[in-house]
N, C-alpha and C. Protein backbone atom coordinates (compact mmCIF):
# COMPACT_ATOMS: atom_id res chain seq x y z
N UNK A 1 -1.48 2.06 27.41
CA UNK A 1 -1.98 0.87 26.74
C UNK A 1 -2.30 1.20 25.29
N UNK A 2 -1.92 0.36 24.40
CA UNK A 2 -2.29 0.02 23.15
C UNK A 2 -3.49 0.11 22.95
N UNK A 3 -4.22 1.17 21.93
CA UNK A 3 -5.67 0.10 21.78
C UNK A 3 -5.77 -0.84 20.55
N UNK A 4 -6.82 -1.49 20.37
CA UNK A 4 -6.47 -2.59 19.67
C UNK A 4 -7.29 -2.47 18.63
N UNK A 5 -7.68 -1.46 18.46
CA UNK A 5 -8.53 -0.99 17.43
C UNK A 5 -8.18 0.23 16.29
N UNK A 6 -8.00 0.07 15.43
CA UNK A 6 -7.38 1.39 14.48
C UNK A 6 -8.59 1.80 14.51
N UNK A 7 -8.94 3.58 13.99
CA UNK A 7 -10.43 3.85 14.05
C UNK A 7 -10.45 4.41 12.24
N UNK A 8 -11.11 3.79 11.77
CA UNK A 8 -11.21 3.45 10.22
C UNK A 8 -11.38 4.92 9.56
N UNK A 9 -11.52 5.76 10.14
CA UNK A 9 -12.47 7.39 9.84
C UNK A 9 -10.64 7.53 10.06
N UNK A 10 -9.39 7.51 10.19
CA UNK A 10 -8.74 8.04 10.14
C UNK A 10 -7.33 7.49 8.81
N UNK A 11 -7.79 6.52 8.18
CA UNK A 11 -7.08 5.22 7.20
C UNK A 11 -8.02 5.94 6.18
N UNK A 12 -7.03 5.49 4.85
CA UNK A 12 -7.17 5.87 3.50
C UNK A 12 -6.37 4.79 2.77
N UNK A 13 -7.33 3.66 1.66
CA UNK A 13 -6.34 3.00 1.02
C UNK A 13 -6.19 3.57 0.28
N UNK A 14 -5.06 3.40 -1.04
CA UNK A 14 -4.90 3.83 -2.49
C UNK A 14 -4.04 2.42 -2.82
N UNK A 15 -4.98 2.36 -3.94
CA UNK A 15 -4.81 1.85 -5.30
C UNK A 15 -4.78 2.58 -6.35
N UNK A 16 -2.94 2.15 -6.98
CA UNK A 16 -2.91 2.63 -8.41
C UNK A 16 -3.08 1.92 -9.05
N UNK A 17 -4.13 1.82 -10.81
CA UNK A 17 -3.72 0.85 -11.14
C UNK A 17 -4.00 1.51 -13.25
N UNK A 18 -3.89 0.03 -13.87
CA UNK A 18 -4.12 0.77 -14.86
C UNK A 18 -4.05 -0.40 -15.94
N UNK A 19 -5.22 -0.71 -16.41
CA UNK A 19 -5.55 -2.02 -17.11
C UNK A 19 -5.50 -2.76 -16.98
N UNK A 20 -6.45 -3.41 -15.57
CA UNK A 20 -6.48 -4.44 -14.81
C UNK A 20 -7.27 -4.42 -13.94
N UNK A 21 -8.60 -4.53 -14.80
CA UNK A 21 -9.89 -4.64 -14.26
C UNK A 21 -10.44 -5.77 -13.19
N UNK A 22 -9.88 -7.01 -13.69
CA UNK A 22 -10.20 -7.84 -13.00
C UNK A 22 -9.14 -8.04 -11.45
N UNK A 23 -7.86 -8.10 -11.74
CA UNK A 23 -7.05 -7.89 -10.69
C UNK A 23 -7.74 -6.52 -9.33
N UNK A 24 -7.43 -5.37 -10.21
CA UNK A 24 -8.05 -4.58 -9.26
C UNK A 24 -8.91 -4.90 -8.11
N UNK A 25 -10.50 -5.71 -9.06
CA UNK A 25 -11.61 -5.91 -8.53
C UNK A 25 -11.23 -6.83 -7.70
N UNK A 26 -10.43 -7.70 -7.84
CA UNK A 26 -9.97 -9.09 -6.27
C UNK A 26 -8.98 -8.07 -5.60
N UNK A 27 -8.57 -7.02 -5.61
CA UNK A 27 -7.71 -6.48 -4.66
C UNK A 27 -8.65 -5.82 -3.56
N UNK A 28 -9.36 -5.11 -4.39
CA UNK A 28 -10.42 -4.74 -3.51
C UNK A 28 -11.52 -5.37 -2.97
N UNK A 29 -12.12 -6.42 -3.18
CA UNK A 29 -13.15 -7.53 -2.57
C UNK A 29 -11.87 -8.13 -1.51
N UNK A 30 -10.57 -8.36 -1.33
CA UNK A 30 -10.13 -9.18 -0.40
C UNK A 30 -9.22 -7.77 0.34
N UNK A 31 -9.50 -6.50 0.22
CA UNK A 31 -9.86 -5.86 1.26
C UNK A 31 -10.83 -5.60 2.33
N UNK A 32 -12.17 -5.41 1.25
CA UNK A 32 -13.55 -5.78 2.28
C UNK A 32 -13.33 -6.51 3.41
N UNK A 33 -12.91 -8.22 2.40
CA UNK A 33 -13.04 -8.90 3.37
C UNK A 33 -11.88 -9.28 4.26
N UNK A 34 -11.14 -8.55 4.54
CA UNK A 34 -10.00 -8.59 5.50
C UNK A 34 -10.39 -7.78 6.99
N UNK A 35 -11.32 -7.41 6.98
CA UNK A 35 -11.46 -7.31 8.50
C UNK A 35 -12.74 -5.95 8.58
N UNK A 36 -13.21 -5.57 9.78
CA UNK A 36 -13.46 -3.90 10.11
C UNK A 36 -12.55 -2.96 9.70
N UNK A 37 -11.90 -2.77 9.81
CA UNK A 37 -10.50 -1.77 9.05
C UNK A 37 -11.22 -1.85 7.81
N UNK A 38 -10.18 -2.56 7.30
CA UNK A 38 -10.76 -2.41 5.29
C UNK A 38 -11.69 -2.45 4.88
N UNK A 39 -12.92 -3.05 5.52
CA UNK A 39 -13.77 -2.66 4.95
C UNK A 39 -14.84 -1.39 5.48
N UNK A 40 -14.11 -0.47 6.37
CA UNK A 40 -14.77 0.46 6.75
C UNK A 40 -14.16 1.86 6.19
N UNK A 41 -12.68 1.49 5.78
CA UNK A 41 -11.99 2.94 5.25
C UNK A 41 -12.11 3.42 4.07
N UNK A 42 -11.52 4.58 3.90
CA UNK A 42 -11.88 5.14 2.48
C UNK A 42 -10.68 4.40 1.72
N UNK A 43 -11.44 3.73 0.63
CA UNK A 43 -10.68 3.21 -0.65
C UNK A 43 -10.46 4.61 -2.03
N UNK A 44 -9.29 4.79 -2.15
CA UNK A 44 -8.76 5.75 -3.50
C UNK A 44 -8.53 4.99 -4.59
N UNK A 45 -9.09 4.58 -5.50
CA UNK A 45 -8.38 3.88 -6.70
C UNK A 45 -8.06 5.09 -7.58
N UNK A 46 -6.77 5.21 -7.80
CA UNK A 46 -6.37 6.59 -9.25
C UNK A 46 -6.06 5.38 -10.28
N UNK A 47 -6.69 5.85 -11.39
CA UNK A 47 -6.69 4.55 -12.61
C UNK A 47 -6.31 5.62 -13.84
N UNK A 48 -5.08 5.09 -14.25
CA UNK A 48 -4.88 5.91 -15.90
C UNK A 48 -5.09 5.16 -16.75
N UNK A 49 -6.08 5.43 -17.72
CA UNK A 49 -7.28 4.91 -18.53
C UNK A 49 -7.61 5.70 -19.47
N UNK A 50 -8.48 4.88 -20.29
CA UNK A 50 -8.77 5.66 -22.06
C UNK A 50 -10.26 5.78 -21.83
N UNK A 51 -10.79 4.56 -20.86
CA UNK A 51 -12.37 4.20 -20.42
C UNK A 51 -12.78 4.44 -18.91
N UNK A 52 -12.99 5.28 -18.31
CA UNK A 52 -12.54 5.13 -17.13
C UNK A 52 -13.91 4.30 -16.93
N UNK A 53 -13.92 3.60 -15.42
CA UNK A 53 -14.94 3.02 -14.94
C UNK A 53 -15.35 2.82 -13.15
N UNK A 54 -15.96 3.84 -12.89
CA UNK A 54 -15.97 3.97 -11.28
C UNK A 54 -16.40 2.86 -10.78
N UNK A 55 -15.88 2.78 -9.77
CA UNK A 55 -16.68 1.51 -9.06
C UNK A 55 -17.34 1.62 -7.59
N UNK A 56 -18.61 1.54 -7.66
CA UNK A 56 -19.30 1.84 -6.45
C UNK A 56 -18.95 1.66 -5.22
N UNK A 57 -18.93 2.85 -4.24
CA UNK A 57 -18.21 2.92 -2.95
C UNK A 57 -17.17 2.98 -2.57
N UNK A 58 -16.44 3.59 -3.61
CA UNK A 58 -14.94 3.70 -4.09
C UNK A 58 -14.69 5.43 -4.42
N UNK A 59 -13.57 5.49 -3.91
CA UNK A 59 -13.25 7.10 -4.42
C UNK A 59 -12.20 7.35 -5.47
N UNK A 60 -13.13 7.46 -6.94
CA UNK A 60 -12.45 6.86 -7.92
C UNK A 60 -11.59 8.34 -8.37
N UNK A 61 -10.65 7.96 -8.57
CA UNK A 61 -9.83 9.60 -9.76
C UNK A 61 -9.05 8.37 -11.02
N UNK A 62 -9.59 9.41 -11.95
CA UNK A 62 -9.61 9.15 -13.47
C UNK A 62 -8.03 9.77 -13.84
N UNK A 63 -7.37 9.42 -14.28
CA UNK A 63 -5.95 9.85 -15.25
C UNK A 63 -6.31 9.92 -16.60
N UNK A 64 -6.43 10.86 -17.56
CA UNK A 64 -6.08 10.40 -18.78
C UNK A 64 -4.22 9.80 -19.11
N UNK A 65 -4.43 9.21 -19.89
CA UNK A 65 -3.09 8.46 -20.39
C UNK A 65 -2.10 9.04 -21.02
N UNK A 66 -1.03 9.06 -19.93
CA UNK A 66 -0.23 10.51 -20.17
C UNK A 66 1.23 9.66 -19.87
N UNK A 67 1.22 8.34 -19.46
CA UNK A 67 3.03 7.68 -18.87
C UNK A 67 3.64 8.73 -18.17
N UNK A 68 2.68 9.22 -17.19
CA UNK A 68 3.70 10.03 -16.23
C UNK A 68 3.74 9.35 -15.02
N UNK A 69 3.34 7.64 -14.78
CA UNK A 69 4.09 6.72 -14.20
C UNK A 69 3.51 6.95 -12.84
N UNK A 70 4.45 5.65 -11.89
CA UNK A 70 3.67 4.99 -10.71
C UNK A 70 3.45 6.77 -9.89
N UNK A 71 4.48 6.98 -9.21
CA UNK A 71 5.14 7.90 -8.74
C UNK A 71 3.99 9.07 -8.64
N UNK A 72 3.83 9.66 -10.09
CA UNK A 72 2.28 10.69 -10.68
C UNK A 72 0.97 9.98 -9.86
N UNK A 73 0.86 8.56 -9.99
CA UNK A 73 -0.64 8.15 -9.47
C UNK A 73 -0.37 8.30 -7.88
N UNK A 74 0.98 7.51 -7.54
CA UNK A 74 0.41 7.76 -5.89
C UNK A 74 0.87 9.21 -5.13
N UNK A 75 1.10 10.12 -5.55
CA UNK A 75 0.70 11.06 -5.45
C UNK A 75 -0.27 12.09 -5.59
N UNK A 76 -0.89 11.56 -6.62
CA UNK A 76 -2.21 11.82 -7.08
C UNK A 76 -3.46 10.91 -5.85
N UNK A 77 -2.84 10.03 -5.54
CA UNK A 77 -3.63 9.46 -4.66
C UNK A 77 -3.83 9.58 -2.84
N UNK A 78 -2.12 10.31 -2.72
CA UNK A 78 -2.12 11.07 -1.52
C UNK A 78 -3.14 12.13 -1.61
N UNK A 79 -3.26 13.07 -2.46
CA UNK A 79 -3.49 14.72 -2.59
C UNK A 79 -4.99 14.32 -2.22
N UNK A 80 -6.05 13.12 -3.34
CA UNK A 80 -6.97 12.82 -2.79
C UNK A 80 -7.42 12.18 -1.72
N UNK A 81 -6.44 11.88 -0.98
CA UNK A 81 -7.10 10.44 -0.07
C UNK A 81 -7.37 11.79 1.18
N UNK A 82 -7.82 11.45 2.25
CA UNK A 82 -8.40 12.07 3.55
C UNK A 82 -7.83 11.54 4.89
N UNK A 83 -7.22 10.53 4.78
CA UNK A 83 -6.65 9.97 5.91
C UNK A 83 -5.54 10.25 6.57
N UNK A 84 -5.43 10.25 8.14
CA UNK A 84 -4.27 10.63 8.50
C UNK A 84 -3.08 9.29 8.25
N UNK A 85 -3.72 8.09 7.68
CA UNK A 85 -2.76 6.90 7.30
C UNK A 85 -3.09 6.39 5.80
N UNK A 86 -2.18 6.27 5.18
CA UNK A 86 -2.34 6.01 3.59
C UNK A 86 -1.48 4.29 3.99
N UNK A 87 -2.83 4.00 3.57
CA UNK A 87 -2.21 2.19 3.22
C UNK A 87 -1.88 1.89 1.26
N UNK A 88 -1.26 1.70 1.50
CA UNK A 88 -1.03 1.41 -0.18
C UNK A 88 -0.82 -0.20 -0.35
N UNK A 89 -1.42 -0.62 -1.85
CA UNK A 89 -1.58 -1.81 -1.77
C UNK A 89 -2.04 -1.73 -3.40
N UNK A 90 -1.27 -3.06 -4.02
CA UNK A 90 -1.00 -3.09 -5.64
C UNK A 90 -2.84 -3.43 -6.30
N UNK A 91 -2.42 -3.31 -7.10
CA UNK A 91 -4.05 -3.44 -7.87
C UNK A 91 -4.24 -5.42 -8.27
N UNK A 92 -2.94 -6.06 -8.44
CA UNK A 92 -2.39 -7.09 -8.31
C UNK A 92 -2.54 -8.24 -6.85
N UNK A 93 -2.37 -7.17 -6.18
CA UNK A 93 -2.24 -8.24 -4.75
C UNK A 93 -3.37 -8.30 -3.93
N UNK A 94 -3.32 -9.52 -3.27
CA UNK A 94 -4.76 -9.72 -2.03
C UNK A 94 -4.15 -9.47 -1.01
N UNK A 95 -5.19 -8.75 -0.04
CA UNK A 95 -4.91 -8.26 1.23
C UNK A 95 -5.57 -9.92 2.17
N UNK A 96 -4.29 -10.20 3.23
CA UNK A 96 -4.93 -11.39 3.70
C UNK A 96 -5.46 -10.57 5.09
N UNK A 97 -6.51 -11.27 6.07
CA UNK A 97 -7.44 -10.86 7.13
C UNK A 97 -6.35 -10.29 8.01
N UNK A 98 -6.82 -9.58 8.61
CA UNK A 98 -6.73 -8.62 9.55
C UNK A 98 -5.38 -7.62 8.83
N UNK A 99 -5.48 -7.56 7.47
CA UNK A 99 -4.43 -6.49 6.53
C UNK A 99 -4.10 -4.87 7.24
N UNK A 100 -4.89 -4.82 6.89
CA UNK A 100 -5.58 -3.31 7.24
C UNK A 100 -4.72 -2.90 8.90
N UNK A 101 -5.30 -3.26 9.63
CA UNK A 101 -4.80 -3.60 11.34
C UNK A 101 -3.45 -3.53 11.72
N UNK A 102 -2.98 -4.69 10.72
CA UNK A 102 -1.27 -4.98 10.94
C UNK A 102 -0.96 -3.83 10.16
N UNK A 103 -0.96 -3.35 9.54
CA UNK A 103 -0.69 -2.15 8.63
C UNK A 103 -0.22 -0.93 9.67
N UNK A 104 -1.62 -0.83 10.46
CA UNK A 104 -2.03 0.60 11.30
C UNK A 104 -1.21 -0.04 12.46
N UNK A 105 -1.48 -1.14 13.53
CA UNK A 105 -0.70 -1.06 15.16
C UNK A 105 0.70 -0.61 15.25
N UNK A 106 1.39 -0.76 14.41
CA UNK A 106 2.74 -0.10 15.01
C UNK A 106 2.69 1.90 15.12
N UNK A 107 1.68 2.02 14.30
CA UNK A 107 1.66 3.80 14.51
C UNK A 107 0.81 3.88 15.87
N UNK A 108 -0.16 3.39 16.12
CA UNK A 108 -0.77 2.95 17.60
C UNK A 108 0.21 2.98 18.41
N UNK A 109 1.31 1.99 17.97
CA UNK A 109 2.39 1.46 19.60
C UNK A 109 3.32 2.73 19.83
N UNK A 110 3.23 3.19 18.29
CA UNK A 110 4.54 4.56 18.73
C UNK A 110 4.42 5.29 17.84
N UNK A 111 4.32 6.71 18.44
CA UNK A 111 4.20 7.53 17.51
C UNK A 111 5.17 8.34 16.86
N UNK A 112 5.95 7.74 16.74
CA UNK A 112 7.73 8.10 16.01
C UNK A 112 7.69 7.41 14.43
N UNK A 113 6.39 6.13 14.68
CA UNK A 113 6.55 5.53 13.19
C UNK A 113 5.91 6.42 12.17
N UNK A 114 6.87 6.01 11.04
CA UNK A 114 6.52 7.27 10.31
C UNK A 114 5.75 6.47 8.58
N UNK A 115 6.35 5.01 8.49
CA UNK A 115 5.48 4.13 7.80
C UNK A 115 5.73 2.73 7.94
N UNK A 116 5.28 1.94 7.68
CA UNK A 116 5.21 0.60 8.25
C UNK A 116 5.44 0.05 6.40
N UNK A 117 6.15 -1.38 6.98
CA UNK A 117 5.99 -2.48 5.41
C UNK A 117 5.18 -3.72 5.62
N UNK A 118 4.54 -4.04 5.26
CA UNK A 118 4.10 -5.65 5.01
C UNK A 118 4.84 -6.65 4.66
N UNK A 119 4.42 -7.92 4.92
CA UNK A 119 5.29 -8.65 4.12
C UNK A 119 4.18 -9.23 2.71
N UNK A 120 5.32 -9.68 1.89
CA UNK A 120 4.75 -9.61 0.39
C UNK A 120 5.26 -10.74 -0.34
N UNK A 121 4.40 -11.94 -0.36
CA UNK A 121 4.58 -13.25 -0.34
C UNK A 121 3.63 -13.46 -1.83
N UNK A 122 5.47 -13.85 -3.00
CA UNK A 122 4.77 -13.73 -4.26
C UNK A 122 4.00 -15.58 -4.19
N UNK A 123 2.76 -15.30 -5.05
CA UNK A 123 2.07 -17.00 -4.81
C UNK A 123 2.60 -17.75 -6.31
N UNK A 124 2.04 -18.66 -6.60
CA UNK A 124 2.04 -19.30 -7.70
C UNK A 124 3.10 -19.19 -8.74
N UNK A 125 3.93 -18.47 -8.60
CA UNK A 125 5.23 -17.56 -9.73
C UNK A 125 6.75 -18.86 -10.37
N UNK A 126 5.99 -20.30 -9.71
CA UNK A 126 7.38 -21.16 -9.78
C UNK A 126 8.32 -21.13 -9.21
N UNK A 127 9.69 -21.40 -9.68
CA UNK A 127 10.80 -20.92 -8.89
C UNK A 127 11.29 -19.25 -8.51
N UNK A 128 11.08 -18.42 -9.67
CA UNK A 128 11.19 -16.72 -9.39
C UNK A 128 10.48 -16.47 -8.06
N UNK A 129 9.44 -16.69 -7.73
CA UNK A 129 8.65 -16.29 -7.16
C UNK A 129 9.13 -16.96 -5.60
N UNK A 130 9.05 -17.85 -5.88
CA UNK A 130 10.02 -19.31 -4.47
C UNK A 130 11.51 -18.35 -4.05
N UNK A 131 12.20 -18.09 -5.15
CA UNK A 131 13.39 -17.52 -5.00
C UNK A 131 12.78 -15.74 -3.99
N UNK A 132 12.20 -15.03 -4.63
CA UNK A 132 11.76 -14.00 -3.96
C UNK A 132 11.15 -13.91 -2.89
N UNK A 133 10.14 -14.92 -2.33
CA UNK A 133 9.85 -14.84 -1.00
C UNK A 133 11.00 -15.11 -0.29
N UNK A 134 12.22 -16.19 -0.33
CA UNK A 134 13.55 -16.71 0.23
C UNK A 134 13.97 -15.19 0.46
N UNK A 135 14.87 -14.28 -1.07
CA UNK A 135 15.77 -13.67 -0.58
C UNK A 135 15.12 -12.28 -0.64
N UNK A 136 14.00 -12.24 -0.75
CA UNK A 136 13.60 -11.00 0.05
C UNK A 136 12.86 -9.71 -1.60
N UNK A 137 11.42 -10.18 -1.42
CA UNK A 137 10.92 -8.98 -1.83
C UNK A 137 11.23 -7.89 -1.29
N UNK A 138 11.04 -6.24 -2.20
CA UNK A 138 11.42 -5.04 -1.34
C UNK A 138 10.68 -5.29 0.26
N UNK A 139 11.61 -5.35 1.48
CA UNK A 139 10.94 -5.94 2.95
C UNK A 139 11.86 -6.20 3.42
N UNK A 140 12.42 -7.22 2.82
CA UNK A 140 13.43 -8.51 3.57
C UNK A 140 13.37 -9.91 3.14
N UNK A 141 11.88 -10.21 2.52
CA UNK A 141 11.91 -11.41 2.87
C UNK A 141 11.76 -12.26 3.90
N UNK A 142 11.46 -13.87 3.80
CA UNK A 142 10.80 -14.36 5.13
C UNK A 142 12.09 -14.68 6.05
N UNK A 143 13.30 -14.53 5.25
CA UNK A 143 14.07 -14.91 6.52
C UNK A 143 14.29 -13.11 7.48
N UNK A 144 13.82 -12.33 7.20
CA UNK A 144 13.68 -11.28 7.77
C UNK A 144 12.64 -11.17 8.52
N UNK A 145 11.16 -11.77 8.16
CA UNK A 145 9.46 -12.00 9.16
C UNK A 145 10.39 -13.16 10.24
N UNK A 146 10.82 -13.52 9.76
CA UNK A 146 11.37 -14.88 11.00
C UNK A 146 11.88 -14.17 11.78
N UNK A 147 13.43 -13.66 11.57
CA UNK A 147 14.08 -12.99 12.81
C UNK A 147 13.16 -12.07 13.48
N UNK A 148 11.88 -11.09 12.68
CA UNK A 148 11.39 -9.87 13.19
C UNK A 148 10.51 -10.97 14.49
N UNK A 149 10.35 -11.97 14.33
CA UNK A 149 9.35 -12.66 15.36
C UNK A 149 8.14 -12.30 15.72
N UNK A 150 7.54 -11.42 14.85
CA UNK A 150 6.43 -10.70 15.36
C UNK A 150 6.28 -9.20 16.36
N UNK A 151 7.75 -8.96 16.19
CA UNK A 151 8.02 -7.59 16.87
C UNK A 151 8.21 -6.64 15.82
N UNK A 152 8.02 -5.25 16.28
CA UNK A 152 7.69 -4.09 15.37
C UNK A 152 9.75 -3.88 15.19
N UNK A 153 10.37 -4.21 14.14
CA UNK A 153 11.74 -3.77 13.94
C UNK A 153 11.83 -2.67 12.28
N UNK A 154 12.92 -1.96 12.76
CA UNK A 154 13.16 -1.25 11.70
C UNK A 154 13.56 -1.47 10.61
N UNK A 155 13.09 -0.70 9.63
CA UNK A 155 13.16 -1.43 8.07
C UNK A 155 13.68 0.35 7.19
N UNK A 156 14.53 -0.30 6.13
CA UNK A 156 14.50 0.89 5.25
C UNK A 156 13.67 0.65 4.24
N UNK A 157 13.37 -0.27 3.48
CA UNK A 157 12.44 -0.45 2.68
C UNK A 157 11.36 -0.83 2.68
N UNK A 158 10.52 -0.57 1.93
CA UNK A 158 8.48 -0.56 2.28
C UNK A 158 8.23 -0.06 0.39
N UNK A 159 7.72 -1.06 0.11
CA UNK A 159 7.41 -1.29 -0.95
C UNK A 159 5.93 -0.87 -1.08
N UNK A 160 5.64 -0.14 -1.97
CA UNK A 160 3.97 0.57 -2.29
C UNK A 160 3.05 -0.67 -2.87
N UNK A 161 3.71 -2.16 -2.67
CA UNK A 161 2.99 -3.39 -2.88
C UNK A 161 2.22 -3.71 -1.67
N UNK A 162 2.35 -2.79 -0.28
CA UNK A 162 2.09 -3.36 1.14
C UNK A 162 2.82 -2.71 1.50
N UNK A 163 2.20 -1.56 2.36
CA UNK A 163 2.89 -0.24 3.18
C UNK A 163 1.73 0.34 3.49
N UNK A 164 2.55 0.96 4.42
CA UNK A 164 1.47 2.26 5.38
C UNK A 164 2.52 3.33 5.61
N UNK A 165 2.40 4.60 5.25
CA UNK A 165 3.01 5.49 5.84
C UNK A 165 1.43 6.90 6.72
N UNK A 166 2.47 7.47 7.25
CA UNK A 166 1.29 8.72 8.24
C UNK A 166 1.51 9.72 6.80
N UNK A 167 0.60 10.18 6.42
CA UNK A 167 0.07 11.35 5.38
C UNK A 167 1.26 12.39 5.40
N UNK A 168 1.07 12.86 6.33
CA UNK A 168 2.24 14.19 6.56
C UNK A 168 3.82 13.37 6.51
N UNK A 169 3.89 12.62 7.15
CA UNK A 169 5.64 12.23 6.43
C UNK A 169 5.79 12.31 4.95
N UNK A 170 4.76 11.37 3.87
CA UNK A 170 5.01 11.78 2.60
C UNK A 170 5.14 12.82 2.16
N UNK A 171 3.91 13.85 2.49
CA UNK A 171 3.58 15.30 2.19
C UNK A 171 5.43 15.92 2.60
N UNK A 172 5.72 15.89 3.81
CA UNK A 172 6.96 15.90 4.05
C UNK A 172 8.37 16.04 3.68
N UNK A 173 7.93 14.52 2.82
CA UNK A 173 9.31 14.46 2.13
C UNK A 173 9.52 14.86 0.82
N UNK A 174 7.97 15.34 0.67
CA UNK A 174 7.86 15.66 -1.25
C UNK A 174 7.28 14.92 -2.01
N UNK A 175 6.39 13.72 -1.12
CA UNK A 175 5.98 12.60 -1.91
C UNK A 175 6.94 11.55 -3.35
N UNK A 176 6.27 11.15 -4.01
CA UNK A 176 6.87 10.29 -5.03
C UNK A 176 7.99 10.97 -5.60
N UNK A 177 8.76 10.14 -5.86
CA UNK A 177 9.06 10.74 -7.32
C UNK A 177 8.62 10.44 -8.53
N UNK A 178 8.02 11.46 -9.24
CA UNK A 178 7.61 11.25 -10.59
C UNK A 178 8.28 10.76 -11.41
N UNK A 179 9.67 11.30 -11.42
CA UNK A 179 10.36 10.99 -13.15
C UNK A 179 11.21 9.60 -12.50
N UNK A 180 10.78 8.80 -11.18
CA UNK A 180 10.97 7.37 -11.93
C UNK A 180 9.86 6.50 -12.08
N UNK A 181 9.68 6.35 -13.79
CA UNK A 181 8.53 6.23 -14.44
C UNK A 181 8.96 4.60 -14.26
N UNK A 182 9.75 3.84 -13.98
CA UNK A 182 9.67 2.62 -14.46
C UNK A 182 9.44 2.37 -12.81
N UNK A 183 9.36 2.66 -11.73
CA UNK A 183 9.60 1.74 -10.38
C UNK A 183 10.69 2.32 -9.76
N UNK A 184 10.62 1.85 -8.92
CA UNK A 184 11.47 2.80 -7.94
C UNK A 184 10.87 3.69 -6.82
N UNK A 185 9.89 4.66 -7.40
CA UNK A 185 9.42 5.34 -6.38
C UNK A 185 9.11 5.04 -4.64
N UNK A 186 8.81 3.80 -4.85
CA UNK A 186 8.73 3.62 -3.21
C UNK A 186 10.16 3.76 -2.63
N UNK A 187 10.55 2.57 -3.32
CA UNK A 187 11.91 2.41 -2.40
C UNK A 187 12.71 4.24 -2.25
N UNK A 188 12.83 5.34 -2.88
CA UNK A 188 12.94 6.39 -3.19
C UNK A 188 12.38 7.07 -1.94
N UNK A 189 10.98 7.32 -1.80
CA UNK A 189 10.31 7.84 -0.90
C UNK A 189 10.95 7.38 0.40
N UNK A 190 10.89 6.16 0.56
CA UNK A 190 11.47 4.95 1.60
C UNK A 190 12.77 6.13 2.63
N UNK A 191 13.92 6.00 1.55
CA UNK A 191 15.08 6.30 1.91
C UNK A 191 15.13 7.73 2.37
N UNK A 192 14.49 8.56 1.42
CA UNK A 192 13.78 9.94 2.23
C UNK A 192 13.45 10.14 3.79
């Protein structure tokens, strides 16, 4: 049997982020409030900054400002985090209720998973944004949540916008890649 409970002492979020104080701060308040999970695990924010600014109850790491890119922070954010599950999640995006949970049960159901994707539903963006939930943020897209029906199916891509991988697979594969400074790195790690 499944249990239906992730146990929070074993989850680590990270947030990268980096001049985006206010975003950040709603990424993390609509973690809190997304369930027991998120708001019981250890939060990593790695922030590359000129000012740094900790934020209480948070496990903050400071970057000085160096453009050694996404790739540098969430690796920097593996090395610190403590968890045997690294949830990653943009400094940009809200985690909706029970985030955290759906993240963790498929490593619960089987222990072959090695990281899980979310789905990643851009809001307010006009037509770009209309167009991207259709044909598929890095995920699939919703005509991909449709066919998945709510069953755990395999994915090559998992976007560091909403993902979970187990600690040791990254460690594994070598983590990020650094020198792609513009994006990329997940999908990269992903295919690894």
């Amino acid at each position: 049997m499944v249990p239906s409970v992730f146990d929070p002492s074993r989850l680590s979020i990270v947030i990268c982020t980096k001049d985006r104080p206010a975003d950040l701060a709603r990424a993390i308040a609509s973690i809190r409030a997304s369930g027991d999970t998120g708001r019981m695990a250890e939060i990593v924010v790695v922030e590359e900054a000129d000012n740094p600014r900790e934020i209480p109850g948070i496990r903050y790491v400071h970057l000085p400002r160096s453009g050694r890119g996404f790739g540098y922070a969430r690796n920097v954010g593996v090395r610190e985090a403590h968890g045997d599950v690294i949830l990653f999640i943009d400094d940009d995006c809200v985690a909706e209720q029970g985030w955290a949970e759906a993240l963790c049960h498929p490593f619960l159901a089987d222990p072959h998973v090695v990281g899980v994707a979310g789905a990643v539903l851009v809001k307010d963006c006009g037509l770009l944004g209309y167009a991207e939930n259709i044909l598929g943020f890095p995920g699939g897209g919703l005509r991909y949540l449709h066919d998945a029906q709510g069953r755990i199916v395999p994915t090559r891509y998992l976007s560091t916008c909403n993902c979970s991988y187990q600690r040791k697979a990254v460690l594994q594969a070598g983590g990020f890649n650094e020198d792609a400074r513009l994006g990329g790195e997940d999908s990269l790690l992903a295919e690894r």
